[in-house]
C-alpha atoms as a PDB file:
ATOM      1  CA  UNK A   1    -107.937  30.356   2.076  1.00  0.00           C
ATOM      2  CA  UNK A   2    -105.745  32.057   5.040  1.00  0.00           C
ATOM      3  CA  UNK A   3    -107.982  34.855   4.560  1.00  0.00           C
ATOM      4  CA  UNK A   4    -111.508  32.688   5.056  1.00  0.00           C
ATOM      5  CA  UNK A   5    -109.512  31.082   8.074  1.00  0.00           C
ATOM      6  CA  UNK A   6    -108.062  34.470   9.846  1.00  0.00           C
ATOM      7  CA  UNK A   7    -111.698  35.837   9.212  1.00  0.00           C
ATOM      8  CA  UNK A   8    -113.928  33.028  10.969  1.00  0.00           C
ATOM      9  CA  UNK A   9    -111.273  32.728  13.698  1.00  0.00           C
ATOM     10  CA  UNK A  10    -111.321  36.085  14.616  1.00  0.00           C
ATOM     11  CA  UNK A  11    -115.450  36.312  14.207  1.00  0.00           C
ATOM     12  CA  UNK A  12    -115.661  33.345  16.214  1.00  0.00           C
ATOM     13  CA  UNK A  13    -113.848  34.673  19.437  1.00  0.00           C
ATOM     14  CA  UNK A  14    -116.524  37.759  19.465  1.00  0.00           C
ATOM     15  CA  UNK A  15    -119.541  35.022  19.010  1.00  0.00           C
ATOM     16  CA  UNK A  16    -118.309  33.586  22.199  1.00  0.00           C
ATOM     17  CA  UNK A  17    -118.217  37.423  23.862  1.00  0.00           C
ATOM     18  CA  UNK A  18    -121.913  37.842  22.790  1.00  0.00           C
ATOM     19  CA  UNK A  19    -122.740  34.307  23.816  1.00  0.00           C
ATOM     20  CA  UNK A  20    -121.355  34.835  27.669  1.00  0.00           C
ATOM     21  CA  UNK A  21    -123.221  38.313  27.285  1.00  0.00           C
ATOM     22  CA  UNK A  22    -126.668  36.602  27.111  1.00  0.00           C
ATOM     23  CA  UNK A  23    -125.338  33.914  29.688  1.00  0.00           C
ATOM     24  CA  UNK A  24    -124.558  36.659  32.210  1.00  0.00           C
ATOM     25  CA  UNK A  25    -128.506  38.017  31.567  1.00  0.00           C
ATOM     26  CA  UNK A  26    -129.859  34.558  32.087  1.00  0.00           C
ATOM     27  CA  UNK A  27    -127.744  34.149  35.171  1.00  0.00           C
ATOM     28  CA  UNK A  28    -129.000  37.294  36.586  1.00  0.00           C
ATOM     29  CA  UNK A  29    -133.116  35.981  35.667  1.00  0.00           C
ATOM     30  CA  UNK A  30    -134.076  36.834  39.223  1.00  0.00           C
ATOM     31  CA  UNK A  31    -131.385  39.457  40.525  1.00  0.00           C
ATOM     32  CA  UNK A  32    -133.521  42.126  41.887  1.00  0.00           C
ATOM     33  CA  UNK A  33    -133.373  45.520  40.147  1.00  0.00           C
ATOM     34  CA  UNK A  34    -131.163  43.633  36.772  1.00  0.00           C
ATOM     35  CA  UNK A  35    -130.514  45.384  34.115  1.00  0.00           C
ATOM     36  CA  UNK A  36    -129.648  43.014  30.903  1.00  0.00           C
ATOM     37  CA  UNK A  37    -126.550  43.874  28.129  1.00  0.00           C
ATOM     38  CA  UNK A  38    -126.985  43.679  25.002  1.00  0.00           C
ATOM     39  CA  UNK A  39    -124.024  43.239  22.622  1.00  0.00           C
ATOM     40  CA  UNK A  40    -123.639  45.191  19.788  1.00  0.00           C
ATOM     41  CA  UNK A  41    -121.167  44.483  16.838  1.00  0.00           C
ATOM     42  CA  UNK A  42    -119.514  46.401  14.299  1.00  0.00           C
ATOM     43  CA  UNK A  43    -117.480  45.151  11.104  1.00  0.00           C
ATOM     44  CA  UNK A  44    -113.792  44.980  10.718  1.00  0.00           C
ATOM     45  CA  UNK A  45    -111.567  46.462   8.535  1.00  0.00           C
ATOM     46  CA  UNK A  46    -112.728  46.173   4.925  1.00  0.00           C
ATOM     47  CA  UNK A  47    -110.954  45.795   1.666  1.00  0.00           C
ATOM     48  CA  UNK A  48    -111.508  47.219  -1.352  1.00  0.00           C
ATOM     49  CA  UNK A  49    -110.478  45.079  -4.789  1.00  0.00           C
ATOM     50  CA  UNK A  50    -111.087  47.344  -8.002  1.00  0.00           C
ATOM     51  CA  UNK A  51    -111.212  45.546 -11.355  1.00  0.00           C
ATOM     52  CA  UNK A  52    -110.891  47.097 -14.873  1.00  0.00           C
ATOM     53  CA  UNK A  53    -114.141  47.844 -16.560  1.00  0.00           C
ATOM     54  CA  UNK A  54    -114.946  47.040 -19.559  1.00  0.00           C
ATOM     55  CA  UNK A  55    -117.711  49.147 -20.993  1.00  0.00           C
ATOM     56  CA  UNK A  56    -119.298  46.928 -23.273  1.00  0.00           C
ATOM     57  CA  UNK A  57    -119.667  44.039 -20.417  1.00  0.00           C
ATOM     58  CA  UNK A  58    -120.333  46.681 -17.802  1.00  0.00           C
ATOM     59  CA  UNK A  59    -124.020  48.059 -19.694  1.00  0.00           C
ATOM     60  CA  UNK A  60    -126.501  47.707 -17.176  1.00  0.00           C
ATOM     61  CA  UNK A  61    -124.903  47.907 -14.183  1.00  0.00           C
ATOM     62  CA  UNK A  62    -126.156  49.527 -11.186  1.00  0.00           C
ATOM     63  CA  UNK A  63    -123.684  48.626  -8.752  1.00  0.00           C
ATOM     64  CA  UNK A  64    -120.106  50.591  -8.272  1.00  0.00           C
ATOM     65  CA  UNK A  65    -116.972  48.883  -9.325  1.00  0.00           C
ATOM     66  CA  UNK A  66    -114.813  46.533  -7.386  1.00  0.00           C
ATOM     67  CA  UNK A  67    -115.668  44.195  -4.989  1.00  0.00           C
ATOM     68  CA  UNK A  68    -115.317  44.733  -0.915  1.00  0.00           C
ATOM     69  CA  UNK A  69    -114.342  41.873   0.959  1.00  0.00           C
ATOM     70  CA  UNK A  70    -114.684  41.628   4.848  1.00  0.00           C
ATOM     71  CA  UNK A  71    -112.661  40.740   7.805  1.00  0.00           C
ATOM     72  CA  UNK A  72    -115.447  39.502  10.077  1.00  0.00           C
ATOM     73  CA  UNK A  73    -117.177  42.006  12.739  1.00  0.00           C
ATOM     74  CA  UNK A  74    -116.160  42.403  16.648  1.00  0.00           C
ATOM     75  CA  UNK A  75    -118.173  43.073  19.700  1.00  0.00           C
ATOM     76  CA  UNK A  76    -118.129  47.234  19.565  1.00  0.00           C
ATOM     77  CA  UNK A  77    -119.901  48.005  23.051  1.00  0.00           C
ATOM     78  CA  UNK A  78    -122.252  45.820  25.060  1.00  0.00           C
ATOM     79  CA  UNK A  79    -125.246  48.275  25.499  1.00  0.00           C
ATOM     80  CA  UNK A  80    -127.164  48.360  29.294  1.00  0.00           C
ATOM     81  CA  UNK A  81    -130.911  48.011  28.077  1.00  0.00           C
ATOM     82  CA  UNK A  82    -132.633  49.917  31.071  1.00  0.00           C
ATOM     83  CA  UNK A  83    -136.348  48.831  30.170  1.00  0.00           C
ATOM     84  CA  UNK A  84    -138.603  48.671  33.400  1.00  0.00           C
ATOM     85  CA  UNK A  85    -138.666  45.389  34.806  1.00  0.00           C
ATOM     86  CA  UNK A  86    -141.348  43.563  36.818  1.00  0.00           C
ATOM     87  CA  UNK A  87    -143.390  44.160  40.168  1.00  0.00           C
ATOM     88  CA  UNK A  88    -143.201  41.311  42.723  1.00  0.00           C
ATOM     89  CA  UNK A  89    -144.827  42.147  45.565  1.00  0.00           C
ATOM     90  CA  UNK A  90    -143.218  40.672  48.625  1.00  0.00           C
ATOM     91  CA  UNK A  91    -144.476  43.215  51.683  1.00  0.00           C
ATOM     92  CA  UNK A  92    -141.563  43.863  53.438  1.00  0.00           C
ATOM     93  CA  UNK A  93    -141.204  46.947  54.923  1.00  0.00           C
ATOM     94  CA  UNK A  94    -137.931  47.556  53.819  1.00  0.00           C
ATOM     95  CA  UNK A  95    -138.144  46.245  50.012  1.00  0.00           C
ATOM     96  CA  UNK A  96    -138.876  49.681  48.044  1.00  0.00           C
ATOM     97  CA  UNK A  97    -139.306  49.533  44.451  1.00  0.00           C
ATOM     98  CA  UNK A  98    -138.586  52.703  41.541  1.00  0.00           C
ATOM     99  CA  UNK A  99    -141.380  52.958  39.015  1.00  0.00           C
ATOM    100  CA  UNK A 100    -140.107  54.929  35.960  1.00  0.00           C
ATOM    101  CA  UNK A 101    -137.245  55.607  33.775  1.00  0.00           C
ATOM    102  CA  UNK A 102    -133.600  56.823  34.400  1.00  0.00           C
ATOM    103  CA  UNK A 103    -134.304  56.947  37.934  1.00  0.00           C
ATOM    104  CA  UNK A 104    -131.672  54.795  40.509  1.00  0.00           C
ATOM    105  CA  UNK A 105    -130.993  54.638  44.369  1.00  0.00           C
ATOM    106  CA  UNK A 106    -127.690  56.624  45.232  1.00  0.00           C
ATOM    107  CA  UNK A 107    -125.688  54.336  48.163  1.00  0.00           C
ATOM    108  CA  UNK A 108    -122.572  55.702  49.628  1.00  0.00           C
ATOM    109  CA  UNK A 109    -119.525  53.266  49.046  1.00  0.00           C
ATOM    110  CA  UNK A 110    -116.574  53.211  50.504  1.00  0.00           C
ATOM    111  CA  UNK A 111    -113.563  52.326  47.781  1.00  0.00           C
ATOM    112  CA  UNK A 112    -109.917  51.765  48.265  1.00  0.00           C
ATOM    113  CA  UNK A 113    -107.443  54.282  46.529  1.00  0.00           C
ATOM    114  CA  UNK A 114    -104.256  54.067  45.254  1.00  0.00           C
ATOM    115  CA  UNK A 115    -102.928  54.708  48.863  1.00  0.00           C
ATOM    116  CA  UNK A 116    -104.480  51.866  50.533  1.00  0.00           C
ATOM    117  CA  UNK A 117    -106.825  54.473  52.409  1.00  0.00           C
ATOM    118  CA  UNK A 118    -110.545  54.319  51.710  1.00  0.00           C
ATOM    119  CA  UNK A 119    -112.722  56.988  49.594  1.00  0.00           C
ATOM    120  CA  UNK A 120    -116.715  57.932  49.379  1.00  0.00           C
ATOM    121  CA  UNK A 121    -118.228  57.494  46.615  1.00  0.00           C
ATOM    122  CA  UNK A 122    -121.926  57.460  45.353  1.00  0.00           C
ATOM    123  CA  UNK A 123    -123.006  54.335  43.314  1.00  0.00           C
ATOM    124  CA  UNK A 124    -125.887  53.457  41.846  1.00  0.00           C
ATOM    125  CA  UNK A 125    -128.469  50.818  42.055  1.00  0.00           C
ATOM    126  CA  UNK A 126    -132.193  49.467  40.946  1.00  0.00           C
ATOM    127  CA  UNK A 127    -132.313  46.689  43.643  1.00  0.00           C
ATOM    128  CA  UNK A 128    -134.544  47.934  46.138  1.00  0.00           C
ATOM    129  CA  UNK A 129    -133.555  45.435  48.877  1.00  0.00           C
ATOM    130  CA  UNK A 130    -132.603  47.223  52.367  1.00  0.00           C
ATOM    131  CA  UNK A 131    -132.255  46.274  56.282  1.00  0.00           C
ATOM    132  CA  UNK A 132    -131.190  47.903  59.309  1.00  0.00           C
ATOM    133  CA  UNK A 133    -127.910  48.214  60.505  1.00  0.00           C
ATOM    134  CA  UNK A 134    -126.210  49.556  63.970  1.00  0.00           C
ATOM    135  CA  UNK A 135    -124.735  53.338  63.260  1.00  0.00           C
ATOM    136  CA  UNK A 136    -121.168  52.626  63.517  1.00  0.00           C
ATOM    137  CA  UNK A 137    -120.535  56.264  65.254  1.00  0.00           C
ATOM    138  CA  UNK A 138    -123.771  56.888  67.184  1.00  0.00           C
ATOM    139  CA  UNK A 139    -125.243  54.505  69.823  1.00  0.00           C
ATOM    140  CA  UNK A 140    -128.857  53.598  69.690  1.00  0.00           C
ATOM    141  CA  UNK A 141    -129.182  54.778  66.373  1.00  0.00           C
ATOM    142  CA  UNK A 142    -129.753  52.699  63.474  1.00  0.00           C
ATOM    143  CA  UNK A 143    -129.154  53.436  59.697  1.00  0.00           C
ATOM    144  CA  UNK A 144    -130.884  52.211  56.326  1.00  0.00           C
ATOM    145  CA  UNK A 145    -128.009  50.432  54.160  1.00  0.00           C
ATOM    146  CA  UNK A 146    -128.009  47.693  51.025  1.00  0.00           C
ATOM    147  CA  UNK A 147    -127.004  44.157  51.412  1.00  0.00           C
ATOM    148  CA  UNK A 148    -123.504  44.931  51.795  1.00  0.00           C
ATOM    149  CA  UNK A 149    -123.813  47.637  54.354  1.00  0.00           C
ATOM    150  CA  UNK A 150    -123.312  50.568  51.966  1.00  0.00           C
ATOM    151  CA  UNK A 151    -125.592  53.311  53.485  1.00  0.00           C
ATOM    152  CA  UNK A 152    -128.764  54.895  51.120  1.00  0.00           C
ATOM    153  CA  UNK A 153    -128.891  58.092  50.923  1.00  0.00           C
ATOM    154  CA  UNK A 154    -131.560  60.843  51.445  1.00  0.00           C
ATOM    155  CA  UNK A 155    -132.126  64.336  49.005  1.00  0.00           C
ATOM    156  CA  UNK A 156    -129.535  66.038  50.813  1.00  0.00           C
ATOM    157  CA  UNK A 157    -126.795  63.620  50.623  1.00  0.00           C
ATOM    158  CA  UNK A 158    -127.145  62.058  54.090  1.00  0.00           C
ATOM    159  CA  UNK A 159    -127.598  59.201  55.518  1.00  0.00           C
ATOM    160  CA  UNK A 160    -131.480  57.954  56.844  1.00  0.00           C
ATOM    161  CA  UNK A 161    -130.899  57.115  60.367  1.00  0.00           C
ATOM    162  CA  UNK A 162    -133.073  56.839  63.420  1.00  0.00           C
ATOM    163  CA  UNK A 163    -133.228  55.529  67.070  1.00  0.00           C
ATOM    164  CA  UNK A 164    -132.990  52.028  67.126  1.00  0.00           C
ATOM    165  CA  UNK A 165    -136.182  51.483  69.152  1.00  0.00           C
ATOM    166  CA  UNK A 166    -138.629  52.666  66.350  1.00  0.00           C
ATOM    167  CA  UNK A 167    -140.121  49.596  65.335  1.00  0.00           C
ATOM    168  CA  UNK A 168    -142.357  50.937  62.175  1.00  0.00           C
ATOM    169  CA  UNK A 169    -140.783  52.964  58.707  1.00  0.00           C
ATOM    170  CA  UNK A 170    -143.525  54.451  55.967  1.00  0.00           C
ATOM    171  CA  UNK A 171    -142.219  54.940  52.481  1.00  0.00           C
ATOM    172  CA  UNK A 172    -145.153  57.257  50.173  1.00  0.00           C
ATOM    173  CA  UNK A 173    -145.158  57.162  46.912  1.00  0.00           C
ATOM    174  CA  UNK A 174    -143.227  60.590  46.803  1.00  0.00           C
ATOM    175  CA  UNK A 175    -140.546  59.408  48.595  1.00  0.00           C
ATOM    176  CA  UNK A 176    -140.720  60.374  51.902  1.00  0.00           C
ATOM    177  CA  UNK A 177    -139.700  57.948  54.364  1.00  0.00           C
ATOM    178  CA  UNK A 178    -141.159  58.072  57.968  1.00  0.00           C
ATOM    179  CA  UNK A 179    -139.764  56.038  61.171  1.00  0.00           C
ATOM    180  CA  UNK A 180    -141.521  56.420  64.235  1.00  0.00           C
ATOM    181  CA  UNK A 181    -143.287  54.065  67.399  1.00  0.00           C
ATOM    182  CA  UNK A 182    -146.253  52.560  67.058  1.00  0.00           C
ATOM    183  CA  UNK A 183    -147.250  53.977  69.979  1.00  0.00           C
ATOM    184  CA  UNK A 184    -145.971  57.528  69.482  1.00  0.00           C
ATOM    185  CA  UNK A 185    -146.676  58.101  65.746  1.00  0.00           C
ATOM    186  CA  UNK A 186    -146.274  61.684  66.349  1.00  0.00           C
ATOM    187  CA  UNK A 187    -143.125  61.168  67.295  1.00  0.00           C
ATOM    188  CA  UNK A 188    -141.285  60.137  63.896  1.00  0.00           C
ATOM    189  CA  UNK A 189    -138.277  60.877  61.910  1.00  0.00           C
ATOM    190  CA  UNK A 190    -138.903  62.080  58.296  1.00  0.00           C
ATOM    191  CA  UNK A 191    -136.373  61.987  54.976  1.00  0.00           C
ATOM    192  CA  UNK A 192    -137.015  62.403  51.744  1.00  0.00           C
ATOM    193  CA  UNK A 193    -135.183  59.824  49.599  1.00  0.00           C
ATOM    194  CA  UNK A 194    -132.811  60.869  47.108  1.00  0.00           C
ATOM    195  CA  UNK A 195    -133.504  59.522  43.760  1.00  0.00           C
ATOM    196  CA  UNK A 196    -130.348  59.622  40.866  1.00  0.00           C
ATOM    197  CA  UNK A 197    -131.886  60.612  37.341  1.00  0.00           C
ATOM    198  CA  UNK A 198    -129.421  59.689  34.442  1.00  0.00           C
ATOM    199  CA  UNK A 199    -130.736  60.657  31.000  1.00  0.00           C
ATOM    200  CA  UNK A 200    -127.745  58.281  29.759  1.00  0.00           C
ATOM    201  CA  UNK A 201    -127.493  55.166  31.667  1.00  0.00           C
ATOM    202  CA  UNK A 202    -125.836  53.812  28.962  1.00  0.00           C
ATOM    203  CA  UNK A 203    -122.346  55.792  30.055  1.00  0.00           C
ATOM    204  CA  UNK A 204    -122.657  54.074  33.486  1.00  0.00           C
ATOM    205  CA  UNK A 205    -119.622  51.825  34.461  1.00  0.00           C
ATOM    206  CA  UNK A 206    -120.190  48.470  35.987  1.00  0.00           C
ATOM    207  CA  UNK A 207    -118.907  47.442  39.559  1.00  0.00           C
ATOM    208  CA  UNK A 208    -120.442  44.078  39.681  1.00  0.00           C
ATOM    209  CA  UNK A 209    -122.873  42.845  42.652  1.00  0.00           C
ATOM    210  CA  UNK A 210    -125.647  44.843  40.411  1.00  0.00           C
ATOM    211  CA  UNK A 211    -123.930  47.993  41.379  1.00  0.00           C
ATOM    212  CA  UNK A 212    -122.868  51.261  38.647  1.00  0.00           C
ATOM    213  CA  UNK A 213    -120.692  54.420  38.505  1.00  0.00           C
ATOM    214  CA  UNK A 214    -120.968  57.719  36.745  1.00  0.00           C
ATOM    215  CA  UNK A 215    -117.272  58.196  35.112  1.00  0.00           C
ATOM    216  CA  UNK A 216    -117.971  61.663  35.132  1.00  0.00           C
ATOM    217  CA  UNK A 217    -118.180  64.619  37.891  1.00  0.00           C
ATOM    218  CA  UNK A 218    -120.964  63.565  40.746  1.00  0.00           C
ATOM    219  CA  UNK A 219    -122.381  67.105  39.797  1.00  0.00           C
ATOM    220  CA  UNK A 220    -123.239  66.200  36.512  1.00  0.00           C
ATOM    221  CA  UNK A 221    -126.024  63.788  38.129  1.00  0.00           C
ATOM    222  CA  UNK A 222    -129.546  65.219  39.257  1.00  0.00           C
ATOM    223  CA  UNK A 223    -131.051  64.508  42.589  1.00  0.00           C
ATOM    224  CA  UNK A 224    -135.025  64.095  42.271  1.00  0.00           C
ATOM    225  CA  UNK A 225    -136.666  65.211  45.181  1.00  0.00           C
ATOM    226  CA  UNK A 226    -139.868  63.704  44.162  1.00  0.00           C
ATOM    227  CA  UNK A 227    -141.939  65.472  46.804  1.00  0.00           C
ATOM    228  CA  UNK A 228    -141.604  68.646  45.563  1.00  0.00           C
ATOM    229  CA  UNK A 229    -143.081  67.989  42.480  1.00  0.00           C
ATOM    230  CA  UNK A 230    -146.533  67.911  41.274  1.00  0.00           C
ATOM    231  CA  UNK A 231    -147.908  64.890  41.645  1.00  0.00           C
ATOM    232  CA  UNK A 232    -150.297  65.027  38.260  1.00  0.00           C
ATOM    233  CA  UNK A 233    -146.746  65.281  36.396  1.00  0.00           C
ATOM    234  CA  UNK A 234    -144.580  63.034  38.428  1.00  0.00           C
ATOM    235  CA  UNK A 235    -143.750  60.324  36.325  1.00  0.00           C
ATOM    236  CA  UNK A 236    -141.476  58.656  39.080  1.00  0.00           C
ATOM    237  CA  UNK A 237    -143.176  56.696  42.224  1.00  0.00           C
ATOM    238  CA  UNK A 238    -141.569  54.607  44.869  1.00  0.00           C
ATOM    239  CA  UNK A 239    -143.556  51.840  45.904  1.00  0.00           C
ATOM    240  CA  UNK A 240    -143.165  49.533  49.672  1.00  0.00           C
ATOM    241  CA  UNK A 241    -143.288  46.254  50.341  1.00  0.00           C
ATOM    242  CA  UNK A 242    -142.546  45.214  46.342  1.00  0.00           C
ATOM    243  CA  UNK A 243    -139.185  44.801  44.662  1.00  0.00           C
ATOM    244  CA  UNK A 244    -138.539  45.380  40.693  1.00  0.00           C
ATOM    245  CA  UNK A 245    -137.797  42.419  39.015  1.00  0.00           C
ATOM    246  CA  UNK A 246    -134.565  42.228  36.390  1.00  0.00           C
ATOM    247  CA  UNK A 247    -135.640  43.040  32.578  1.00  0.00           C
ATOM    248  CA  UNK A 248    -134.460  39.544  31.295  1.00  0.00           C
ATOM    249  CA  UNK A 249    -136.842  37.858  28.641  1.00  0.00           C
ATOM    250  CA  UNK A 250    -135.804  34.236  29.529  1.00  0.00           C
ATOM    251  CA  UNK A 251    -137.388  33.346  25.830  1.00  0.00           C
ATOM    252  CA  UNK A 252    -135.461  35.958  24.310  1.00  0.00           C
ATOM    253  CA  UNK A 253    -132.158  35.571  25.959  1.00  0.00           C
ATOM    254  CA  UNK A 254    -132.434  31.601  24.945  1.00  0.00           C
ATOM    255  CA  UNK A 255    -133.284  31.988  21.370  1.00  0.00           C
ATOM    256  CA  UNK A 256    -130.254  34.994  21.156  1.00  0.00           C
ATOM    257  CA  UNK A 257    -127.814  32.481  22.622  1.00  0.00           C
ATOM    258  CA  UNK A 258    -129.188  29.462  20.239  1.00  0.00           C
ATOM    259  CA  UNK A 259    -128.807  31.679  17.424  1.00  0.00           C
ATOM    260  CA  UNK A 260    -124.968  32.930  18.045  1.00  0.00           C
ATOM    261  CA  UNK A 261    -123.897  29.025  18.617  1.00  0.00           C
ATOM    262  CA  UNK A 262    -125.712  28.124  15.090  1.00  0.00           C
ATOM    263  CA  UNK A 263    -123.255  31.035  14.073  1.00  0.00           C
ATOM    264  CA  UNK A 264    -120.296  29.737  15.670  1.00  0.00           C
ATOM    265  CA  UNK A 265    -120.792  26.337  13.994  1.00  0.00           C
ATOM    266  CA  UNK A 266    -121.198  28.328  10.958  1.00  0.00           C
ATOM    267  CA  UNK A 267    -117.393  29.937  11.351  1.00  0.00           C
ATOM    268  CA  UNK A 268    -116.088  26.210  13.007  1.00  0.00           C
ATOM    269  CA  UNK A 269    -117.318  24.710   9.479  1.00  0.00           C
ATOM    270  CA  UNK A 270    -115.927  27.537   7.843  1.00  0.00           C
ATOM    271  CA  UNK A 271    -112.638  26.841   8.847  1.00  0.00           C
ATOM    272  CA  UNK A 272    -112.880  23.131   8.617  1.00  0.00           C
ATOM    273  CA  UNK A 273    -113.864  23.814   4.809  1.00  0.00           C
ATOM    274  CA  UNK A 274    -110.686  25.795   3.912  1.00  0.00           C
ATOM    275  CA  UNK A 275    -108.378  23.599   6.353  1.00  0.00           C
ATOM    276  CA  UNK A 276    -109.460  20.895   3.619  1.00  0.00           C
ATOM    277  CA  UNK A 277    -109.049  23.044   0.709  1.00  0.00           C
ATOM    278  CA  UNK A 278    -105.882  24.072   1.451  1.00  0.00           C
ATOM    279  CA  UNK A 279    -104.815  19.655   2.245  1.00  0.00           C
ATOM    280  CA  UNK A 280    -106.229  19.383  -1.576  1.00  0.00           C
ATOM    281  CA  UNK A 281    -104.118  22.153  -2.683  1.00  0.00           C
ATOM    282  CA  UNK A 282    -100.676  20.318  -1.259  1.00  0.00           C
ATOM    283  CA  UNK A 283    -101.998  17.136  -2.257  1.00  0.00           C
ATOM    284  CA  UNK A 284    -102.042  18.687  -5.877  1.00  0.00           C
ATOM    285  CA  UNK A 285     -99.065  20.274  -5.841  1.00  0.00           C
ATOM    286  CA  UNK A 286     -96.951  16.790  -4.294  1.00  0.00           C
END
């Protein structure tokens, strides 16, 4: 009976990880740019109980001697399911949307070290939601960063900046990104924007506020620069004036969660069973 107890107990913890897995998709329904987890489980350690066989009663038998008994499974990984989202099209300017796979806008962050001093590094991001921000080191000059003032970055690793006074920026499907006057639209500022592709987004760490990091070199990523490519095989576009949508199936996500608390009533009741059992077996015994 400890056995059925130590089992549901220990099952029951990682029901509650996968059940706060699909709370955190549902909570991020309309993030921009979401990507949802996925938990996937694994069993514990199994034992193997071999019994003597007896020939005559064993005739027939197609299955191997012995009998394996289970310890309950655990939450291995939670997997980042990078499935397109949605297009919502909202026309601002500076709203840009990815269409295709594996591809993600590099931002430059700015982390604290060990030291207390701060380091560069390049995260990544789906959420296609910019604005304009003074250049901290040039005057006049503006600069194209995220919510939380982390600057995007163009093909060649810099940052998109232009005079402060151009009131009108062009994004093509290619990615090149235009800033100019309305009345001098000869007189414009071009970058190309610098798309991440990761074949393995799954190996990306999170940093919360729908932000990732590779763990590995920065040189293992590739920079697209989309307009060099052909556009008959270009299967990444950007797209202005929309924003992608998070990947969250609300119906899903609610009949996933449903289905891990039936399981967690399942365990409860498991161990309510053998708490009883065990009051039956002292009552016996007294």
């Amino acid at each position: 009976m400890n056995r059925v107890m130590l089992t549901s107990a220990a099952t029951l913890r990682q029901l509650q990880l996968k059940v706060d897995t699909h709370a955190h998709n549902l909570a991020n329904l309309n993030t921009a740019g979401f990507k949802r987890r996925e938990a996937a489980f694994q069993d514990l350690l199994t034992r193997q109980l071999h019994n003597q066989p007896h020939l005559r009663q064993e005739a027939g038998r197609l299955t191997p001697y012995g009998v394996r008994l289970g310890h309950g499974g655990r939450v291995s990984q939670t997997l980042l399911r990078t499935e397109q989202g949605g297009m919502i099209i909202t026309n601002r300017p500076l709203d840009f949307m990815i269409e295709g796979p594996h591809a993600w806008f590099r931002l430059a962050s700015i982390s604290n070290d060990e030291a207390g001093g701060g380091q560069q590094e390049v995260v990544y991001t789906r959420d296609g939601r910019f604005h304009l921000a003074p250049h901290p080191d040039l005057a006049g000059f503006v600069r194209l960063v995220a919510a939380d003032g982390s600057p995007l970055l163009a093909a060649d690793g810099g940052q998109i900046t232009f005079p402060a006074h151009y009131d009108t920026i062009e994004l093509r499907e290619d990615g090149t990104l235009a800033a100019y006057q309305a009345q001098t639209p000869d007189n414009r500022v071009e970058y190309v924007l610098g798309l991440a592709y990761i074949e393995r987004p799954d190996q990306l760490v999170a940093m919360g506020e729908n932000r990732f990091r590779w763990p590995g070199e920065e040189a293992e990523i590739e920079v697209l620069n989309l307009a060099q490519q052909d556009p008959a095989e270009r299967t990444i576009r950007l797209r202005q004036g929309a924003l992608e949508t998070s990947n969250v199936d609300l119906t899903q996500e609610m009949t996933r969660v449903m289905a891990a608390q039936r399981l967690m009533q399942l365990k409860a009741r498991s161990i309510s069973i053998a708490d009883e059992m065990l009051g039956f077996a002292n009552s016996i015994r007294a």
